[in-house]
N, C-alpha and C. Protein backbone atom coordinates (compact mmCIF):
# COMPACT_ATOMS: atom_id res chain seq x y z
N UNK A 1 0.82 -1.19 0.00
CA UNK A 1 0.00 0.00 0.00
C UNK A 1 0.86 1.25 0.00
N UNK A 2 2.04 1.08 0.73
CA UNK A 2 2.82 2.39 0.86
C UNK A 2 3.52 2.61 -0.51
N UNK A 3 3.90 1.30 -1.47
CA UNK A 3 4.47 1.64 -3.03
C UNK A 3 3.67 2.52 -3.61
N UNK A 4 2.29 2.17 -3.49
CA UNK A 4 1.25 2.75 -4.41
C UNK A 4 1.15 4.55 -3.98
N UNK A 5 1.15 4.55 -2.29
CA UNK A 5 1.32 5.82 -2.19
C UNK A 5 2.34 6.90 -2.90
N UNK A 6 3.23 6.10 -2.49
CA UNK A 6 4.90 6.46 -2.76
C UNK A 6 4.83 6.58 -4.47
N UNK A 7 4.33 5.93 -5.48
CA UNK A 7 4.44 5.88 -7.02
C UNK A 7 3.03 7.10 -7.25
N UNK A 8 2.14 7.36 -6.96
CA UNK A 8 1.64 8.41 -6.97
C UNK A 8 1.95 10.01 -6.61
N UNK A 9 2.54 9.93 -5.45
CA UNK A 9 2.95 11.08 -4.85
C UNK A 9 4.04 11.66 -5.57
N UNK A 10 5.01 10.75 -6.66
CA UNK A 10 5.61 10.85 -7.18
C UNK A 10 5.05 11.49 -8.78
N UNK A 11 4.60 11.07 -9.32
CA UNK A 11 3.72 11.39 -10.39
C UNK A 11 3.13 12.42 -10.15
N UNK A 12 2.99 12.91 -9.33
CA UNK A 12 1.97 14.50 -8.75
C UNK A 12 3.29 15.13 -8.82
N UNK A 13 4.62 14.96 -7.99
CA UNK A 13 5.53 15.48 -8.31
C UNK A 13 6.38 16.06 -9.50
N UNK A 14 6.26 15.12 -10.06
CA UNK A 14 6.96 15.06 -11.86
C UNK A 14 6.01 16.21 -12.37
N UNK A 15 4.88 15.78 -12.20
CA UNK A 15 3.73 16.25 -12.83
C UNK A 15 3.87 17.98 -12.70
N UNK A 16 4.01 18.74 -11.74
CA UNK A 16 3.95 19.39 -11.18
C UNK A 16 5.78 20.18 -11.48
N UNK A 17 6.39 19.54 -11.61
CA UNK A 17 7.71 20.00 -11.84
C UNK A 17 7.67 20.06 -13.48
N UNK A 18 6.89 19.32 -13.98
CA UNK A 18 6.95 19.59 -15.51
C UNK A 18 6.21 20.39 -15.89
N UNK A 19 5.41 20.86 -14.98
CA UNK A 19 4.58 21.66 -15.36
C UNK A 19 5.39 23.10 -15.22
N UNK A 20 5.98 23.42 -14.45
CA UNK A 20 6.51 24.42 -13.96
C UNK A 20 8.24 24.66 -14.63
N UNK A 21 8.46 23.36 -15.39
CA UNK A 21 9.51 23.57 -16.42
C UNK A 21 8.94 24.25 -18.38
N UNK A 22 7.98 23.58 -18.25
CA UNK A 22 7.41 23.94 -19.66
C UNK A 22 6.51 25.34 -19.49
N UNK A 23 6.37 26.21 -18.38
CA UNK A 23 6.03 27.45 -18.16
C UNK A 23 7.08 28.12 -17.97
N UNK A 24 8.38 27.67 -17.59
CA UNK A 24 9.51 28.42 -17.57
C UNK A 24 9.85 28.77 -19.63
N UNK A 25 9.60 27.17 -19.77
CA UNK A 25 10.06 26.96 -21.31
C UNK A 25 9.42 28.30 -22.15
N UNK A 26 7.82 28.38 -22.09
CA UNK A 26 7.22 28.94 -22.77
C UNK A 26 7.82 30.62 -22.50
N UNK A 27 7.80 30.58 -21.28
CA UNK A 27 8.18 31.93 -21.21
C UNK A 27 9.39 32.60 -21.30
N UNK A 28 10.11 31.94 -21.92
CA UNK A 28 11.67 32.09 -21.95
C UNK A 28 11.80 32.38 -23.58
N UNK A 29 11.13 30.76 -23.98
CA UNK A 29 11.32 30.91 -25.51
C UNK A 29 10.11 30.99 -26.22
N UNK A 30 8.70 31.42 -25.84
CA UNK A 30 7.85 31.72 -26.84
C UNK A 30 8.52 32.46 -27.80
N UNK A 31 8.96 33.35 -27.89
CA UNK A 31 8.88 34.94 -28.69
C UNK A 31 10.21 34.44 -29.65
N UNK A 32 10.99 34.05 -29.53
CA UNK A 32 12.28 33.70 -30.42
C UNK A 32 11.58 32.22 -31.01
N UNK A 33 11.14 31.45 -30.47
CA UNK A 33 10.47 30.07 -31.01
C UNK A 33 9.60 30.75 -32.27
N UNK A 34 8.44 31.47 -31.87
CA UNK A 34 7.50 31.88 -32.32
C UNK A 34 8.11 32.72 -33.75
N UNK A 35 9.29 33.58 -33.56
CA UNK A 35 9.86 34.44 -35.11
C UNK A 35 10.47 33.22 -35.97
N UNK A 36 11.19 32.33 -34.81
CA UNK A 36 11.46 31.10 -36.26
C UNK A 36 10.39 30.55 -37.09
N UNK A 37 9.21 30.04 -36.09
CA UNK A 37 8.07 28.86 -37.17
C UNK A 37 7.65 30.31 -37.85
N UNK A 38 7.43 31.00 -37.46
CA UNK A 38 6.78 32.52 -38.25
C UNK A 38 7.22 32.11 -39.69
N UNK A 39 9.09 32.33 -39.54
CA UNK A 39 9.86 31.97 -41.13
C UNK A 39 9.05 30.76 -41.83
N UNK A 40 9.14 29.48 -41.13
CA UNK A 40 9.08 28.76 -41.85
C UNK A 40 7.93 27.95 -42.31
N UNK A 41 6.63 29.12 -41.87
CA UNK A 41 5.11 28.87 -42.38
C UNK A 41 4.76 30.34 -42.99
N UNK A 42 5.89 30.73 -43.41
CA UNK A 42 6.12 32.05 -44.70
C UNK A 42 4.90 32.46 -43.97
N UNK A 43 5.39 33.24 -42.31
CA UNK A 43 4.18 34.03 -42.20
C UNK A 43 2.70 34.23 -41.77
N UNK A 44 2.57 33.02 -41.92
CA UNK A 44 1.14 32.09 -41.47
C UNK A 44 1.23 32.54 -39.73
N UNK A 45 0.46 33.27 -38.90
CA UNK A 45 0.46 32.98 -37.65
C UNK A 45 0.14 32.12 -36.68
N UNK A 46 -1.36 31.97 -37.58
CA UNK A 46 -2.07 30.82 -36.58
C UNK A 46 -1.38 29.64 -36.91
N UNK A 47 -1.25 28.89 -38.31
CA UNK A 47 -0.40 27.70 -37.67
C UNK A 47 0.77 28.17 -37.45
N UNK A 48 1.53 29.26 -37.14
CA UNK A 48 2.97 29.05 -36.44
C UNK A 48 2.50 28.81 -34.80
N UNK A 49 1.58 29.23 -34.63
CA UNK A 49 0.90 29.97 -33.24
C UNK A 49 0.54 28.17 -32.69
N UNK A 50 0.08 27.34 -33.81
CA UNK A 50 -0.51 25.76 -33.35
C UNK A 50 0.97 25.17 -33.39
N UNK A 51 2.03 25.66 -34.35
CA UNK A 51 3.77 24.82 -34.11
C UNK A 51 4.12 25.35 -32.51
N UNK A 52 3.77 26.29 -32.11
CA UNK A 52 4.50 26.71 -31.10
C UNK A 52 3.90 25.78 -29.80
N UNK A 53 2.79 25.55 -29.62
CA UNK A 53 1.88 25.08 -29.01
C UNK A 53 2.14 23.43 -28.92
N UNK A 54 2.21 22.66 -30.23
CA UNK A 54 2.70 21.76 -29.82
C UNK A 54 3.68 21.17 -29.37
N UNK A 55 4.92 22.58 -30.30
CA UNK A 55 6.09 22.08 -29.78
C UNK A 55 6.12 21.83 -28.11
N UNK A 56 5.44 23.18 -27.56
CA UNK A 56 5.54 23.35 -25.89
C UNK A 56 4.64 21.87 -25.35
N UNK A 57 3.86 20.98 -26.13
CA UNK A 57 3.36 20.02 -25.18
C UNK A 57 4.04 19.15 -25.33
N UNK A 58 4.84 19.20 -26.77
CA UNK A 58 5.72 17.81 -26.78
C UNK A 58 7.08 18.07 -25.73
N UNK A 59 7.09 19.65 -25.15
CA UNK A 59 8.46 19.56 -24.38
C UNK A 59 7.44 18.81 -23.09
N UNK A 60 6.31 19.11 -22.62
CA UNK A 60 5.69 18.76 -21.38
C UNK A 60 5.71 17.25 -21.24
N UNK A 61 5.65 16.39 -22.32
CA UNK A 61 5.52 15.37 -22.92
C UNK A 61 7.29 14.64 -21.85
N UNK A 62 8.05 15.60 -22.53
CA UNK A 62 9.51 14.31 -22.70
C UNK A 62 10.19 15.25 -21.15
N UNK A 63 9.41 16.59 -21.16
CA UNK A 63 9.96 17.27 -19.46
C UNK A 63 10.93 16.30 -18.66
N UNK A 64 10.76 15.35 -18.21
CA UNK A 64 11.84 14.23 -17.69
C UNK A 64 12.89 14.23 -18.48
N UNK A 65 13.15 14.33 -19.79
CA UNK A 65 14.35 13.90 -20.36
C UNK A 65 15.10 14.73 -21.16
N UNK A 66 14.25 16.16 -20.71
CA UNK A 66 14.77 17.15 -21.20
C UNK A 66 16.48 17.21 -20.15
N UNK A 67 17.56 17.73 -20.53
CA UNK A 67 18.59 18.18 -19.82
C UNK A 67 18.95 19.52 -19.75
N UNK A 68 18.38 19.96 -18.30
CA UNK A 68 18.19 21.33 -17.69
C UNK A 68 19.53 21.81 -17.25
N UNK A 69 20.41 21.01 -17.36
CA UNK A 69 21.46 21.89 -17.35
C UNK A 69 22.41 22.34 -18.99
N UNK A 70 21.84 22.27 -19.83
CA UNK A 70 22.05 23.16 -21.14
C UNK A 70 22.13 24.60 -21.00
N UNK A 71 22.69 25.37 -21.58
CA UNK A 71 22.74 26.62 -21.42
C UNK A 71 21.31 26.93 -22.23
N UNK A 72 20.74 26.26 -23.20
CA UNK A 72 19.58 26.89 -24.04
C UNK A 72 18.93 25.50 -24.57
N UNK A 73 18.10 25.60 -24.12
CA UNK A 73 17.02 24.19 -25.07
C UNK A 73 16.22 24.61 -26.33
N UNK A 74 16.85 25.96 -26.54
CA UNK A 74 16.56 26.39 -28.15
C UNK A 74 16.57 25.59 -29.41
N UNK A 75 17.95 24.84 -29.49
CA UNK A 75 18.20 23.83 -30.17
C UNK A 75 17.18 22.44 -30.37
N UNK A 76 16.81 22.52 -29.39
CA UNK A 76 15.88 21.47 -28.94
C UNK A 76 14.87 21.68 -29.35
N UNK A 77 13.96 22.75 -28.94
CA UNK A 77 12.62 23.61 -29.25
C UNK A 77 12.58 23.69 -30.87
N UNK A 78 14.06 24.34 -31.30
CA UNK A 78 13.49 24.75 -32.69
C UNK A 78 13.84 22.91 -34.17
N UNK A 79 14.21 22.20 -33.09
CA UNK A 79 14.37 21.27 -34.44
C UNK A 79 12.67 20.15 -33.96
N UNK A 80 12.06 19.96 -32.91
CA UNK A 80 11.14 19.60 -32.81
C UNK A 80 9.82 20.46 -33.50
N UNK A 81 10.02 21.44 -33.54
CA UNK A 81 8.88 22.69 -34.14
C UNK A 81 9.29 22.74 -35.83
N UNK A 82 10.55 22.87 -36.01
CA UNK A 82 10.83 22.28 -37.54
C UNK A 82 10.15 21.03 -38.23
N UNK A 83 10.51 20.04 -37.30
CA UNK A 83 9.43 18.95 -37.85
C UNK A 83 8.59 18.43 -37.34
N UNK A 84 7.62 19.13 -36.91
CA UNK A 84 6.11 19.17 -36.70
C UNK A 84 5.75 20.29 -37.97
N UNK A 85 6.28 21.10 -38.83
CA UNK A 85 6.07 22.14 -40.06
C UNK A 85 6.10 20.94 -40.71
N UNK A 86 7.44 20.15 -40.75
CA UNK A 86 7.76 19.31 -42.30
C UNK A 86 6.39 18.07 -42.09
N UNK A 87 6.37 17.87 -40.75
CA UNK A 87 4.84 16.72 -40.87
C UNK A 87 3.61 17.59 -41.17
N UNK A 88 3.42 18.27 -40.78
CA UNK A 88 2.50 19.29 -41.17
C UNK A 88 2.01 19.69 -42.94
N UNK A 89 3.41 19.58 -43.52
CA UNK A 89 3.35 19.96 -44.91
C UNK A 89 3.16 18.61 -45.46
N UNK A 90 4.52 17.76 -45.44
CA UNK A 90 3.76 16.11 -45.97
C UNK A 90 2.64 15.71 -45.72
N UNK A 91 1.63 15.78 -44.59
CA UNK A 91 0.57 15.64 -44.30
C UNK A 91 -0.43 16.55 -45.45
N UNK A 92 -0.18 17.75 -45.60
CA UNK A 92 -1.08 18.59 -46.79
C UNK A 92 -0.82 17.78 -47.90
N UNK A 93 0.07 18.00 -48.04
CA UNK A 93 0.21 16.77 -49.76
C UNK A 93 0.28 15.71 -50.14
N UNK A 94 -0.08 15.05 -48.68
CA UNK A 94 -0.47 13.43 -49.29
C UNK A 94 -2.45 13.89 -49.49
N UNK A 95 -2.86 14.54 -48.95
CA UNK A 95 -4.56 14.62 -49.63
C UNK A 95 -4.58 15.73 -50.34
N UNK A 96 -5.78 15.85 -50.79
CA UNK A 96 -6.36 16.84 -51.63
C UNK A 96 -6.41 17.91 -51.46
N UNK A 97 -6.34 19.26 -51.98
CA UNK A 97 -6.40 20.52 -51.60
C UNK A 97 -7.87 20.63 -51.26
N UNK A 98 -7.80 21.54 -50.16
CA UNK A 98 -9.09 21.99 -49.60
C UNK A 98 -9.45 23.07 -50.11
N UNK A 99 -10.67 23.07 -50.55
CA UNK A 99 -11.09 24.39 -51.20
C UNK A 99 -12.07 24.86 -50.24
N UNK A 100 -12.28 26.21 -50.25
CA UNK A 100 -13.08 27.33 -49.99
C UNK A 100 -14.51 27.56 -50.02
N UNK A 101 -15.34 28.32 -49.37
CA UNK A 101 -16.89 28.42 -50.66
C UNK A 101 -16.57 29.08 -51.27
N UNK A 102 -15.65 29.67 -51.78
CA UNK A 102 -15.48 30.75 -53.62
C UNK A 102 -15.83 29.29 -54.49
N UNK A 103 -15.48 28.45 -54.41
CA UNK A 103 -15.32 27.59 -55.18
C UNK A 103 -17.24 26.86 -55.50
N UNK A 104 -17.99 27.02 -54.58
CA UNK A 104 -19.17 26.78 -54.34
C UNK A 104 -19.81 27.81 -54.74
N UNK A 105 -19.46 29.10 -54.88
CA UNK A 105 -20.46 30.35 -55.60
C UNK A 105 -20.47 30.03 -57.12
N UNK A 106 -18.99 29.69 -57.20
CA UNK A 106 -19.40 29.66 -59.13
C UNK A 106 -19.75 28.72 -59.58
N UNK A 107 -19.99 27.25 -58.59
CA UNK A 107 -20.55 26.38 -59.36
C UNK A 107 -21.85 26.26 -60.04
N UNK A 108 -21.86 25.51 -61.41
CA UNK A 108 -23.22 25.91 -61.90
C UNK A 108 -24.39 24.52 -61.41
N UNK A 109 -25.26 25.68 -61.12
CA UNK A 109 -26.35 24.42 -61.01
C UNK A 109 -27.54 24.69 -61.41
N UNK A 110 -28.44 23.75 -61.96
CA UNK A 110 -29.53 23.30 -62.62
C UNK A 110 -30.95 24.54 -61.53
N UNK A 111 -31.32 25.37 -62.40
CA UNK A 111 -31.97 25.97 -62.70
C UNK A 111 -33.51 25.36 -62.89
N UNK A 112 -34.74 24.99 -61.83
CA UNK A 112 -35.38 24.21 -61.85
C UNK A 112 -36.92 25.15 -61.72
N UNK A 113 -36.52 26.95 -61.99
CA UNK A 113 -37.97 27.41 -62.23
C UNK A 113 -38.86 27.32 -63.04
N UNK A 114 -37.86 27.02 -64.11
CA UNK A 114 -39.45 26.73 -65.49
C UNK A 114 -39.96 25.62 -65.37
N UNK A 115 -39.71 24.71 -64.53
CA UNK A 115 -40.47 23.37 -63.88
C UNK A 115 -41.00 23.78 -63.50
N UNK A 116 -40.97 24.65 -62.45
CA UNK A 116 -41.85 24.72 -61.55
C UNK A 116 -42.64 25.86 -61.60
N UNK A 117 -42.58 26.61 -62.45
CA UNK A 117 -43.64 27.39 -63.10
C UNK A 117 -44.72 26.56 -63.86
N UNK A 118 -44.32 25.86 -64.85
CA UNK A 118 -44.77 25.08 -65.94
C UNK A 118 -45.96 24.08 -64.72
N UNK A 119 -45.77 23.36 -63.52
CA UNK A 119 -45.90 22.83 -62.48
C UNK A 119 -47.35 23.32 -61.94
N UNK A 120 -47.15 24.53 -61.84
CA UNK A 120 -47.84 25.49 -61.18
C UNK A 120 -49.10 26.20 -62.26
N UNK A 121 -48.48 26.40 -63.13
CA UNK A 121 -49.58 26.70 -63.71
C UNK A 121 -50.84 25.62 -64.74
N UNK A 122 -50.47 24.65 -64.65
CA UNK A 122 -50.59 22.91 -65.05
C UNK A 122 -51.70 22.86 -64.03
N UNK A 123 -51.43 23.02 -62.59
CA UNK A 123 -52.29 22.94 -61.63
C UNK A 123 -53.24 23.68 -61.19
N UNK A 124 -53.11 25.04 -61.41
CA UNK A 124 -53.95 25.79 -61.42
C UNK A 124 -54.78 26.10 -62.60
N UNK A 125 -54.20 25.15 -63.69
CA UNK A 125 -55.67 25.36 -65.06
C UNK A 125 -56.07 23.89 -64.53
N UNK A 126 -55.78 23.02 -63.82
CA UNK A 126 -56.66 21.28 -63.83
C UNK A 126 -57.67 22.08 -62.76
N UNK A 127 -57.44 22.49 -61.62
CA UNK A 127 -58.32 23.26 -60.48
C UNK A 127 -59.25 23.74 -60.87
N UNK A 128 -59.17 24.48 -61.88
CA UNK A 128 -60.25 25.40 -62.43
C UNK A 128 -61.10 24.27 -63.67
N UNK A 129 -60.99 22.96 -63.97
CA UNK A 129 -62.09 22.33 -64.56
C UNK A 129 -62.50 21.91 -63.79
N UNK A 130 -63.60 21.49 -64.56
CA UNK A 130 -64.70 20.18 -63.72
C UNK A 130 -64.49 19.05 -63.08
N UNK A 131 -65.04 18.36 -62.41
CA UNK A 131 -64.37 17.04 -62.30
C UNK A 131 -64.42 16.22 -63.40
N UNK A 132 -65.46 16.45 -63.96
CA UNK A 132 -65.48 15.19 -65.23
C UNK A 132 -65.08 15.45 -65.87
N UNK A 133 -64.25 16.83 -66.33
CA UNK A 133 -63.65 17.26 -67.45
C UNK A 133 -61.85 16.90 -67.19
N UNK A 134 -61.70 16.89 -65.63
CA UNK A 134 -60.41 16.97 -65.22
C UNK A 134 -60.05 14.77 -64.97
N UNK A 135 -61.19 14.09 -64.88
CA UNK A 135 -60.90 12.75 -64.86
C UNK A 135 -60.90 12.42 -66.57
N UNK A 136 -61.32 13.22 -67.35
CA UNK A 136 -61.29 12.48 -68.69
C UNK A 136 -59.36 13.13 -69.17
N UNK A 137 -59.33 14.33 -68.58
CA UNK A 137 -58.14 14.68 -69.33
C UNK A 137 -56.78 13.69 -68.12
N UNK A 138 -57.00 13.28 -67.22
CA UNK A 138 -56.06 12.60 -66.44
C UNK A 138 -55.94 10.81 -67.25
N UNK A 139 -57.47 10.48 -67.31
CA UNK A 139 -57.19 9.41 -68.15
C UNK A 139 -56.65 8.91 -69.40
N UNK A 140 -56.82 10.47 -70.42
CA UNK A 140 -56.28 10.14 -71.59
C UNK A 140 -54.81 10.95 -70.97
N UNK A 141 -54.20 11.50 -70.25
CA UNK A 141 -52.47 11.67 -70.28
C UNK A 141 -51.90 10.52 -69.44
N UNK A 142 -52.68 9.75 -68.71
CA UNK A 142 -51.86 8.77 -67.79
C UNK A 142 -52.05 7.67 -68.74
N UNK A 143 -52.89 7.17 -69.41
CA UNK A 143 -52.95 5.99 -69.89
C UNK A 143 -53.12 6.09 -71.28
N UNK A 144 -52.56 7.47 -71.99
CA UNK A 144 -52.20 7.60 -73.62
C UNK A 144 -53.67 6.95 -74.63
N UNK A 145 -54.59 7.44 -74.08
CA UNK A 145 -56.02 6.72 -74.81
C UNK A 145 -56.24 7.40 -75.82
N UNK A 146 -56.45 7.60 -76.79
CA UNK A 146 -56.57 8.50 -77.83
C UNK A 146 -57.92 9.03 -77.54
N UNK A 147 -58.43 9.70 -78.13
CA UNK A 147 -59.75 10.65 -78.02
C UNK A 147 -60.97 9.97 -78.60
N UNK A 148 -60.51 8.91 -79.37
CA UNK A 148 -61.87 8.40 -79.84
C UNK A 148 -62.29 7.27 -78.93
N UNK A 149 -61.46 7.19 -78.08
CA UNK A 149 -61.77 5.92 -76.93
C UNK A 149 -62.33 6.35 -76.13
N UNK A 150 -62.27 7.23 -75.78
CA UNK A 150 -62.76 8.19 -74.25
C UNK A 150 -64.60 7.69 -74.32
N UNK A 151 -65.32 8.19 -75.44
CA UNK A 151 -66.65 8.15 -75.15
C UNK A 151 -66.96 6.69 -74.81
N UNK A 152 -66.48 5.97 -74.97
CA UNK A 152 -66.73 4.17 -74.84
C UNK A 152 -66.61 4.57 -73.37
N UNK A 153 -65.82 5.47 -72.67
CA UNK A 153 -65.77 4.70 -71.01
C UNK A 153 -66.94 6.17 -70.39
N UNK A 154 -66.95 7.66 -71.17
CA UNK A 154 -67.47 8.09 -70.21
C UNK A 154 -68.52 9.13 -71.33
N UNK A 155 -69.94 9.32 -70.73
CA UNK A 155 -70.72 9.37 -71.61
C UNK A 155 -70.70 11.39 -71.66
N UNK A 156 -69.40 11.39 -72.54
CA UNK A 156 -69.46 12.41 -72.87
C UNK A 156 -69.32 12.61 -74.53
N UNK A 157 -69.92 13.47 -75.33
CA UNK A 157 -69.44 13.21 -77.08
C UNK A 157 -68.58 13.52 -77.25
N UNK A 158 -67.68 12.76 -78.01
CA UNK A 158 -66.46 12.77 -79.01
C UNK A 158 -65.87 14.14 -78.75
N UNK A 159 -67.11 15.06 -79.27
CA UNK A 159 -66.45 16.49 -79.50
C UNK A 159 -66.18 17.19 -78.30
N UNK A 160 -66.75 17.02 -77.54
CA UNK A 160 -66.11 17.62 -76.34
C UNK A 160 -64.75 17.16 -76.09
N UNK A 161 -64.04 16.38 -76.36
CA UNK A 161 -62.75 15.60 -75.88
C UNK A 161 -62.21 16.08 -77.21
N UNK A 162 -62.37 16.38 -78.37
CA UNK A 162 -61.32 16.73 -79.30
C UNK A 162 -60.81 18.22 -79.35
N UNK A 163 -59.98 18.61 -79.57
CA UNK A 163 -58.73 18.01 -80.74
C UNK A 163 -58.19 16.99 -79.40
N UNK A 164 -57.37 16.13 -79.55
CA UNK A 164 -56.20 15.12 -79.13
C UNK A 164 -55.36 16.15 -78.47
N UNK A 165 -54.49 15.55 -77.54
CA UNK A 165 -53.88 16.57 -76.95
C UNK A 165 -52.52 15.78 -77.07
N UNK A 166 -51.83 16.79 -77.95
CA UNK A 166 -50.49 16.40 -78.69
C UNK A 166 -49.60 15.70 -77.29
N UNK A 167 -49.06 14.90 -77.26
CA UNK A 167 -47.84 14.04 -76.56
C UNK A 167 -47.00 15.57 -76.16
N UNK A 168 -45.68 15.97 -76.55
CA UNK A 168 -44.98 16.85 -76.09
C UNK A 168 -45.48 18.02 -75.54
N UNK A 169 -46.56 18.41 -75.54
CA UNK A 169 -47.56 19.55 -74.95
C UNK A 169 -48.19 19.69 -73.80
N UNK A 170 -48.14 18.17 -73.25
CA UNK A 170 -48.54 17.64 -72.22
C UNK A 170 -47.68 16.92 -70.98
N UNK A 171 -47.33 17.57 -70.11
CA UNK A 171 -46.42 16.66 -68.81
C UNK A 171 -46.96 15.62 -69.00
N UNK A 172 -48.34 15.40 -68.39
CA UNK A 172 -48.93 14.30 -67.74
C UNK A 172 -48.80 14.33 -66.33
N UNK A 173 -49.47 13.70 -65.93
CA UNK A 173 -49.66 13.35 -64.52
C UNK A 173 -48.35 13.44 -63.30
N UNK A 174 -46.87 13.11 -63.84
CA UNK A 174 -45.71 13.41 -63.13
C UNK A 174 -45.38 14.66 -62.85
N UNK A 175 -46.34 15.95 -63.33
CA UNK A 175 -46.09 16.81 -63.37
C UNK A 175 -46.91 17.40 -62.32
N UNK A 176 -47.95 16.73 -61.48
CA UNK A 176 -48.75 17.39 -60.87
C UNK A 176 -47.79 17.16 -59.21
C-alpha cells in the first residue's frame, strides 16, 4: 500500500515540476520560437501559433528527459517545431487541396424554375375544370387513350374531348 502511495505522490511530483519547467520553457522561448516557425510557415500565424503550441506540449511530454542543465534548449525547441512544419506539410500533400466556398459560388447548377412554373400553372388550369372534365383529361395523359376511346368509357361526345392533346404539350400526370 505504501508503493502505491509512494508511485503516486511521485507522479503529482513530476507532474507538477513539468509543469513548472514547460512554463519556464514557454516563457523564456515563446517569442524567439515563435519568429522562427513565423519563417518557416512564410508568415502564417495561426499555424505558427498551433507549431508553437505543440512544440511546448511535446516539451511537457519528454519534461523528464529534457537536460536542464544546457545553457539553451533552443536547439531542442526549434528542431522539434521544424518537424512538426515538415509533418505538417507532408501531411497537406499526401490529400487533396481543400477548397473554400469561392469555389461553391461559381458552381453551376440546374436551374429548376421553369419546372416549376410550368408545375404550377398545369395545376392551377386542372383546379379550375370540372371534375369530369379533369378525370377524362387525367385518363387520356396517364394511360395515352386517344380521343376516340374516351366516349366508350365516359358518356361524354367525341367532340367535347377533341382536338387530341399532342404528346410533347402535355407533362402528364408526373407533373402534378
Amino acid at each position: 500500500m505504501w508503493a502505491g502511495a509512494r508511485s503516486r505522490t511521485a507522479v503529482r511530483d513530476r507532474t507538477a515540476d513539468d509543469d513548472a519547467i514547460v512554463t519556464e520553457l514557454y516563457r523564456q522561448y515563446r517569442v524567439p520560437l515563435m519568429a522562427y516557425v513565423l519563417r518557416l510557415t512564410a508568415g502564417d500565424r495561426q499555424h505558427a501559433e498551433d507549431v508553437v503550441q505543440e512544440t511546448m506540449v511535446r516539451a511537457w511530454r519528454q519534461a523528464s528527459q529534457l537536460d536542464l542543465t544546457e545553457p539553451s534548449l533552443m536547439p531542442w525547441l526549434v528542431t522539434v517545431a521544424r518537424r512538426i512544419v515538415i509533418d505538417d506539410k507532408r501531411r497537406r500533400s499526401a490529400r487533396p487541396a481543400e477548397t473554400g466556398d469561392d469555389m461553391l459560388e461559381n458552381a453551376p447548377a440546374a436551374d429548376t424554375t421553369e419546372d416549376l412554373l410550368r408545375k404550377m400553372v398545369v395545376t392551377e388550369a386542372l383546379q379550375a375544370l370540372s371534375p369530369a372534365h379533369r378525370e377524362v383529361l387525367n385518363e387520356t395523359a396517364s394511360r395515352r387513350l386517344r380521343s376516340t376511346a374516351v366516349p366508350r368509357r365516359w358518356p361524354s361526345p367525341a367532340s367535347c374531348i377533341r382536338p387530341p392533346i399532342p404528346a410533347p404539350a402535355w407533362p402528364g400526370p408526373s407533373a402534378w
